[in-house]
C-alpha atoms as a PDB file:
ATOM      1  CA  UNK A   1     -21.522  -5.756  19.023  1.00  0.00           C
ATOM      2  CA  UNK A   2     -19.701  -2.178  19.144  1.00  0.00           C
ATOM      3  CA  UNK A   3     -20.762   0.241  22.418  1.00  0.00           C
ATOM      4  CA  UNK A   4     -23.347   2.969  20.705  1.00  0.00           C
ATOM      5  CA  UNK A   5     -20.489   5.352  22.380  1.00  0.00           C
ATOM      6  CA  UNK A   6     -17.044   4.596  20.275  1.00  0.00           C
ATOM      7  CA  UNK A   7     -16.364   4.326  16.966  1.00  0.00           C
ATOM      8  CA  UNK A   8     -13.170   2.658  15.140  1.00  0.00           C
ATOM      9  CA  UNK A   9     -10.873   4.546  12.550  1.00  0.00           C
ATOM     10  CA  UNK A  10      -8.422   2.934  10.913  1.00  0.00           C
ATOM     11  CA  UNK A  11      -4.753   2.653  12.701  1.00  0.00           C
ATOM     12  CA  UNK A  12      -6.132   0.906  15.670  1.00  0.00           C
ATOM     13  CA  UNK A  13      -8.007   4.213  17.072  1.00  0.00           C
ATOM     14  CA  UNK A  14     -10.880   4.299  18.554  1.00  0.00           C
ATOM     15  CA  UNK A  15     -13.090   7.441  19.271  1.00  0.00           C
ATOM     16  CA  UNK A  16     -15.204   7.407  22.128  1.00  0.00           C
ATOM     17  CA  UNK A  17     -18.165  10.274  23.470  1.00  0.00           C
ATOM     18  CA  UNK A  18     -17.663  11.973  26.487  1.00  0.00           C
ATOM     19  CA  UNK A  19     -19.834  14.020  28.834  1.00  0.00           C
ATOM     20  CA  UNK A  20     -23.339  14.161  27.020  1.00  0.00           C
ATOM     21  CA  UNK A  21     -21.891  13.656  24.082  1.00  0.00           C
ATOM     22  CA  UNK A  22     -20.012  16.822  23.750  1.00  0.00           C
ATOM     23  CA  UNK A  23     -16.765  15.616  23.900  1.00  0.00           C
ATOM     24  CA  UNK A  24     -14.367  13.455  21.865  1.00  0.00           C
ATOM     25  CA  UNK A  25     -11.283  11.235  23.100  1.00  0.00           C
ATOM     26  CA  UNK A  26      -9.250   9.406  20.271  1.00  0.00           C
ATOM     27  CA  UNK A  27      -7.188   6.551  21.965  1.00  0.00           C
ATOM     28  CA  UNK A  28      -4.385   3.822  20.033  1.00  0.00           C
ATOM     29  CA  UNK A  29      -4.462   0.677  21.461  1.00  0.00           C
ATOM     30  CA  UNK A  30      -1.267  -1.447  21.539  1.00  0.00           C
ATOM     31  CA  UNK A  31      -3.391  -4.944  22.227  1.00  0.00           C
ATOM     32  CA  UNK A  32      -0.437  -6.734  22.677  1.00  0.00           C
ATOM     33  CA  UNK A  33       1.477  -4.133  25.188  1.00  0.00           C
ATOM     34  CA  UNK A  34      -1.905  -3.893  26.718  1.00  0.00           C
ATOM     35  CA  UNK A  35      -1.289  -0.068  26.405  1.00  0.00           C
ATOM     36  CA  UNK A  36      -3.782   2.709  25.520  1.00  0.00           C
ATOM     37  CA  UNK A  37      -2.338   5.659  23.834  1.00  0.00           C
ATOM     38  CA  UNK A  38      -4.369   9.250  24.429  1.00  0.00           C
ATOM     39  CA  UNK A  39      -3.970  11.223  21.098  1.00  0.00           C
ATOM     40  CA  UNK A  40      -6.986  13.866  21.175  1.00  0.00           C
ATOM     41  CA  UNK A  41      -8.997  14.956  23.753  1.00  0.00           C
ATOM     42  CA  UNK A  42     -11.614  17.404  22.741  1.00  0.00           C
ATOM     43  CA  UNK A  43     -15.115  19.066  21.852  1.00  0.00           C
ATOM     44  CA  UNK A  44     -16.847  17.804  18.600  1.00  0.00           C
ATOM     45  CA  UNK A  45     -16.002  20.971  16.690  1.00  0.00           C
ATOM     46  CA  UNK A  46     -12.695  20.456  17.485  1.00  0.00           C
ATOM     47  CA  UNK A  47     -13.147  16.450  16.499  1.00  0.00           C
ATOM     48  CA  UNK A  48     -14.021  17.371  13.287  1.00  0.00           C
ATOM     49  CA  UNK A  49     -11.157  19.584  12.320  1.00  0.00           C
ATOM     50  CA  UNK A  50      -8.645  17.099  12.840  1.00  0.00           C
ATOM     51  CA  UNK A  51      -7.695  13.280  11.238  1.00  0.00           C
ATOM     52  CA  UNK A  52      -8.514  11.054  13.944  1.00  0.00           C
ATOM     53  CA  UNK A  53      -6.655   8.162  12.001  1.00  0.00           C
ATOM     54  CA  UNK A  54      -3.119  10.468  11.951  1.00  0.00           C
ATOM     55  CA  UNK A  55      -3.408  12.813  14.871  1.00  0.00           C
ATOM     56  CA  UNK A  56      -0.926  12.230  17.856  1.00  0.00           C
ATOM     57  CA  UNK A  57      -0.958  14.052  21.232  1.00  0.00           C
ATOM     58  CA  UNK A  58       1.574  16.682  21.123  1.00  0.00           C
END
């Protein structure tokens, strides 16, 4: 059963809600490193501007 606040691109990425839902956080998870990877951080508008399957954090 997936939480009602992430969703899964491809590339191993998952996209969680923040605060009330205005928010956005796009992580990579390295499962066997146990190692989460920030690569966005964000408002919804911003969300939807980008790739969250390619983006990385600059």
């Amino acid at each position: 059963m997936q939480d009602r606040g992430a969703s899964v691109p491809e590339n191993r990425r998952d996209a969680f809600d923040g605060r009330d839902n205005d928010d956005r956080l796009i992580v990579a998870v390295a499962y066997k490193l146990q190692i989460v990877y920030v690569k966005f951080v964000g408002t919804h508008k911003e969300y939807d501007a980008v790739d969250a399957e390619t983006i990385d954090a600059a």
